[in-house]
Protein backbone atom coordinates (compact mmCIF):
# COMPACT_ATOMS: atom_id res chain seq x y z
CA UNK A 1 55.24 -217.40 -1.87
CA UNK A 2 54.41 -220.33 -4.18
CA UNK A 3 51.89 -222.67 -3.08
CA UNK A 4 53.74 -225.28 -1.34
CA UNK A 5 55.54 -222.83 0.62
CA UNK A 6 51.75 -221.21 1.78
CA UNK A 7 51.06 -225.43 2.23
CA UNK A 8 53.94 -225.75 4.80
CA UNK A 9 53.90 -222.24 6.51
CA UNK A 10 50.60 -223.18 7.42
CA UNK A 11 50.98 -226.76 8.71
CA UNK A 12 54.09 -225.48 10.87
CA UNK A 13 52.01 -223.19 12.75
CA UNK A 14 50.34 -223.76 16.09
CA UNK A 15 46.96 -222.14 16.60
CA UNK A 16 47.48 -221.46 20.37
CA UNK A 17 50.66 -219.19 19.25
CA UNK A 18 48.48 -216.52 17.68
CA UNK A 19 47.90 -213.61 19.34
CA UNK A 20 44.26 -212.24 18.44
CA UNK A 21 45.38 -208.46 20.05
CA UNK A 22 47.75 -208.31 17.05
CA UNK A 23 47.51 -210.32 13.79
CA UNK A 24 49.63 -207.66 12.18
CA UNK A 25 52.68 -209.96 13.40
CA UNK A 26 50.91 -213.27 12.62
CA UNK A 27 52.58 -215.22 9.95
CA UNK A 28 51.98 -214.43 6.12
CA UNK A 29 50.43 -217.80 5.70
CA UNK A 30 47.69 -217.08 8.12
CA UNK A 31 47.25 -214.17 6.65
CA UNK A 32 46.56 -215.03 3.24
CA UNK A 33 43.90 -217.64 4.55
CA UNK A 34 42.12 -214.79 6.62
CA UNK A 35 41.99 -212.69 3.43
CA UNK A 36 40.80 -215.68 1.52
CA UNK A 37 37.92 -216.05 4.06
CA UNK A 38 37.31 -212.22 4.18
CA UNK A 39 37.14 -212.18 0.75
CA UNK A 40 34.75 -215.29 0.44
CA UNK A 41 32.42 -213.82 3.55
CA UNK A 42 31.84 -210.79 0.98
CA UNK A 43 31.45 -212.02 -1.44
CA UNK A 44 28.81 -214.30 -0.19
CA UNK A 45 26.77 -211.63 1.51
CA UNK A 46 27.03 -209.61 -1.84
CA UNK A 47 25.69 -212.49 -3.96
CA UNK A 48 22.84 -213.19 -1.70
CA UNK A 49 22.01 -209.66 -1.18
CA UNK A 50 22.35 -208.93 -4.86
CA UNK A 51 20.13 -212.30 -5.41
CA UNK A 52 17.68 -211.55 -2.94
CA UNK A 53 16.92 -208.29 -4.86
CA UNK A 54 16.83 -209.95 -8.26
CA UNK A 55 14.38 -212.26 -6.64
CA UNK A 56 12.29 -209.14 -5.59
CA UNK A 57 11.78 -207.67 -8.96
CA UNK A 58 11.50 -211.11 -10.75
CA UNK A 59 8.56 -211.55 -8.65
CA UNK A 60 7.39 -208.21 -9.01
CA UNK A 61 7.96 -208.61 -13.01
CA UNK A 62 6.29 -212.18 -12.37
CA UNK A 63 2.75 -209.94 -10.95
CA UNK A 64 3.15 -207.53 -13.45
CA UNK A 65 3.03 -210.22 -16.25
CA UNK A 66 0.26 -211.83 -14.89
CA UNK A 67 -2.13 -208.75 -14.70
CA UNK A 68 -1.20 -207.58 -17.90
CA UNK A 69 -2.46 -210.80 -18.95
CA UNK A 70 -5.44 -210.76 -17.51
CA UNK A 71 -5.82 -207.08 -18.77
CA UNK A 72 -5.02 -208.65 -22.18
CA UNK A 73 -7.40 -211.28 -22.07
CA UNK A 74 -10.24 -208.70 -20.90
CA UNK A 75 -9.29 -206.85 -23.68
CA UNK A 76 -9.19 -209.69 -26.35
CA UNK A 77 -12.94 -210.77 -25.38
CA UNK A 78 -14.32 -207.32 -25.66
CA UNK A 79 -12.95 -206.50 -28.91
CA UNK A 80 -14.14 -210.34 -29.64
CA UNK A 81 -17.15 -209.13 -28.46
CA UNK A 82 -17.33 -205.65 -30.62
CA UNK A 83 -19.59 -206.55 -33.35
CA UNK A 84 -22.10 -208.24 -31.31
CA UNK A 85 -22.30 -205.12 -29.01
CA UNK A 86 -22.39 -202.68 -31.68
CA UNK A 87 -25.16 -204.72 -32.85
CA UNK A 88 -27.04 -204.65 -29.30
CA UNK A 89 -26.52 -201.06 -29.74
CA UNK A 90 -28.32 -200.78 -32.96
CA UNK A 91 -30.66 -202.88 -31.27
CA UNK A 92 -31.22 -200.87 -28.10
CA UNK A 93 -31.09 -197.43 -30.22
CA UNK A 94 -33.81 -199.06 -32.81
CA UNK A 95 -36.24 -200.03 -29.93
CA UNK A 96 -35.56 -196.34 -27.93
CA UNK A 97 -36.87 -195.00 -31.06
CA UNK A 98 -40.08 -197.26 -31.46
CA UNK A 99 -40.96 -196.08 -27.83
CA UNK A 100 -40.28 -192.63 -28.21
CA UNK A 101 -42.61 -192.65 -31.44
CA UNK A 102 -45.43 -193.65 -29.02
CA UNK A 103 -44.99 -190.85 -27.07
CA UNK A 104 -47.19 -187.91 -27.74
CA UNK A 105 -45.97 -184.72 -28.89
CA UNK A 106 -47.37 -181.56 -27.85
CA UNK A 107 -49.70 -180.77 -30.93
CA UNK A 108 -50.68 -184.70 -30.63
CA UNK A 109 -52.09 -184.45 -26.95
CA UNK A 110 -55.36 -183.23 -28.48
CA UNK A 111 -55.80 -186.17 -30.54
CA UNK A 112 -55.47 -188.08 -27.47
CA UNK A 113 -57.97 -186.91 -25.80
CA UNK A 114 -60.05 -187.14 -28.98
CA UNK A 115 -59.10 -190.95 -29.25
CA UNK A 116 -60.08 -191.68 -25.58
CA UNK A 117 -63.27 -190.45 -25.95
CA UNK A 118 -64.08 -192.48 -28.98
CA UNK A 119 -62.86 -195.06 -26.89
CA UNK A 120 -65.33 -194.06 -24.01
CA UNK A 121 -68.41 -193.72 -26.25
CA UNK A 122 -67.51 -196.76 -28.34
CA UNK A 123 -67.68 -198.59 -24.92
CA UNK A 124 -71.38 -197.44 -23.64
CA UNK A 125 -69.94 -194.76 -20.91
CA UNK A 126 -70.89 -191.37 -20.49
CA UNK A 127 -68.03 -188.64 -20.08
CA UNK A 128 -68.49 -186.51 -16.59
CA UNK A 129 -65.02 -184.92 -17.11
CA UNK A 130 -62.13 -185.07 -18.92
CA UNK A 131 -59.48 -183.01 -18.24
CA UNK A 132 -55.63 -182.30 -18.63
CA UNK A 133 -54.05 -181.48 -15.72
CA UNK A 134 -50.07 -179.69 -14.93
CA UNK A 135 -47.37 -181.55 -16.71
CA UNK A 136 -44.72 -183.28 -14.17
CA UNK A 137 -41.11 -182.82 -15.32
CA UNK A 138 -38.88 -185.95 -14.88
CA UNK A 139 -35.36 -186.46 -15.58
CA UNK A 140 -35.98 -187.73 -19.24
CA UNK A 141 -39.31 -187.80 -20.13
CA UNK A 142 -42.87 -184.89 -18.77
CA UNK A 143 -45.49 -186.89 -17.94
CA UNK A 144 -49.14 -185.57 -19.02
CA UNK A 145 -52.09 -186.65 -16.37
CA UNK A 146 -55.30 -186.56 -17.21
CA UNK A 147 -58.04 -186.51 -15.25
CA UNK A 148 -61.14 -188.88 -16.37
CA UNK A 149 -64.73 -189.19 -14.68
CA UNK A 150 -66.92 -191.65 -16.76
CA UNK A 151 -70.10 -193.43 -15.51
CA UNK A 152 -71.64 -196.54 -17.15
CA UNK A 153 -72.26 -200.69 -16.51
CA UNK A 154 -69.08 -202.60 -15.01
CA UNK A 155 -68.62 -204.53 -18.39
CA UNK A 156 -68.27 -201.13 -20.63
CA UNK A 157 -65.98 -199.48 -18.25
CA UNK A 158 -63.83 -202.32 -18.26
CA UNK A 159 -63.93 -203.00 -21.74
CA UNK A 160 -63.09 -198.94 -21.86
CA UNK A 161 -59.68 -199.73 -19.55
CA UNK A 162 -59.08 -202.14 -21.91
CA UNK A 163 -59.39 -199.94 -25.18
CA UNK A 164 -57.61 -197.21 -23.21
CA UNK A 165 -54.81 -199.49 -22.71
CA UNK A 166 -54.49 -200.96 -26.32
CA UNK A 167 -54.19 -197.46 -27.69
CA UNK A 168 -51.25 -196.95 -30.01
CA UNK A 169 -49.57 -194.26 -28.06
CA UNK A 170 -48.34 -195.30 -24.59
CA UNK A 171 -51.13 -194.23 -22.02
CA UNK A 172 -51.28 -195.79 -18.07
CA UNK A 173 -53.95 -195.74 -15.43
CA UNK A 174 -53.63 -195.20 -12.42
CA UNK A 175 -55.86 -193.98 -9.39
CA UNK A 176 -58.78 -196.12 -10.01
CA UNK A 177 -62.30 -194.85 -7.75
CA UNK A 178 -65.17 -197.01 -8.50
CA UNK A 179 -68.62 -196.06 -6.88
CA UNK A 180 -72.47 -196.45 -7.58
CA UNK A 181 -73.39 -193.54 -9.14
CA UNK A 182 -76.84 -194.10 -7.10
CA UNK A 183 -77.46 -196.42 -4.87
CA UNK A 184 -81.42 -196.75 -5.41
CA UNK A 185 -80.53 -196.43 -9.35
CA UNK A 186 -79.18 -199.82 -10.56
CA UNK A 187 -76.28 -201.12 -11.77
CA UNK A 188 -74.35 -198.02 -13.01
CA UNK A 189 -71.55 -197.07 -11.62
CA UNK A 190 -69.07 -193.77 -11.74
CA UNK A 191 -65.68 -194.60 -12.16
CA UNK A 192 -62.75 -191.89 -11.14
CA UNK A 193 -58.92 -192.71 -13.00
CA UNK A 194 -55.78 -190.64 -13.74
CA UNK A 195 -55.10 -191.47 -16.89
CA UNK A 196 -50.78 -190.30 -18.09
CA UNK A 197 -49.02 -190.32 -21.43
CA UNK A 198 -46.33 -189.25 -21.51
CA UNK A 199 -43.07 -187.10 -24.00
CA UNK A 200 -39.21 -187.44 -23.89
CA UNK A 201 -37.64 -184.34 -22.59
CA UNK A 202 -35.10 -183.78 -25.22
CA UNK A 203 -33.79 -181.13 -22.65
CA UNK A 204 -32.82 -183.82 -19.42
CA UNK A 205 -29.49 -184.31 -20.13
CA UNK A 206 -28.60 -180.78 -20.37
């Protein structure tokens, strides 16, 4: 059937002549133009479904860029960053060391004591006691009290907390008791402190 034929068939037939119970018998020209819009119908909801997915994963694709952007950009600044945290590092390890220098070992405690009690007498004070007491295990570092009675004028036992203080190894006071030694026997005064230095357990992290 050429295409004027299809033209003419289709302008010769009346609408209300069709029966819907069978098209088998309706004429070829109407059939042709129900297979055209079959075909088109199909083909339509094929392209949109098939678009509609393509739209999905562009999307997802779309997120995926953008993360791995972000992940890149993160990445870029931290290696950007690399030298001046190594650095920091150095900087961090460097000062670690300087304070675990000023921590006593155990063959240096003695010394300690030795250099607070210079510091005592140098200050005026007398020495009641002066005495280590158990070492206290911490995560990272043992801490060493020590248990100081010293009686003198207000002045010299501050300017002994003071000396104490300004030692070179790291040393903390805590505890502080200050009482007249006797009331109907001046100025002097007892004074009662817990004195700790402290070492790095080298065994913490294990």
């Amino acid at each position: 059937m050429s295409p004027s034929e299809w033209l003419d068939g289709l302008r010769r037939i009346d609408i209300n002549d069709l029966d819907t119970h069978n098209m088998g018998a309706w004429p070829p020209a109407i059939k042709v133009l129900m297979g055209i819009v079959v075909a088109v119908l199909v083909l339509s909801i094929g392209y949109n479904f098939s678009t509609s997915e393509l739209e999905n994963q562009l999307e997802l694709k779309r997120e995926e860029e953008s993360t791995l952007k972000e992940q890149f950009a993160s990445k870029s600044q931290m290696a950007a960053n690399l030298e001046l945290y190594s650095q920091q590092m150095k900087e961090m390890e460097n000062a670690f060391g300087v304070l675990l220098r000023q921590l006593p070992s155990d063959t240096e405690v003695p010394g300690l004591l030795e250099d607070i009690t210079r510091t005592g007498l140098g200050s005026g004070l007398e020495f009641e006691e002066i005495k280590l007491l158990p070492e206290v295990t911490q995560p990272f570092y043992i801490e060493l009290p020590i248990k100081i009675t010293v009686t003198g004028a207000y002045h010299d036992l501050a300017t002994f907390v003071s000396g104490v203080a300004g030692l070179p190894r790291i040393v903390t006071l805590h505890d502080f008791d200050l009482a007249p030694v006797n009331p109907d026997d001046g100025p002097k005064l007892r004074m009662s402190i817990l004195a700790r230095t402290y070492r790095y357990n080298d065994k913490g992290l294990n």
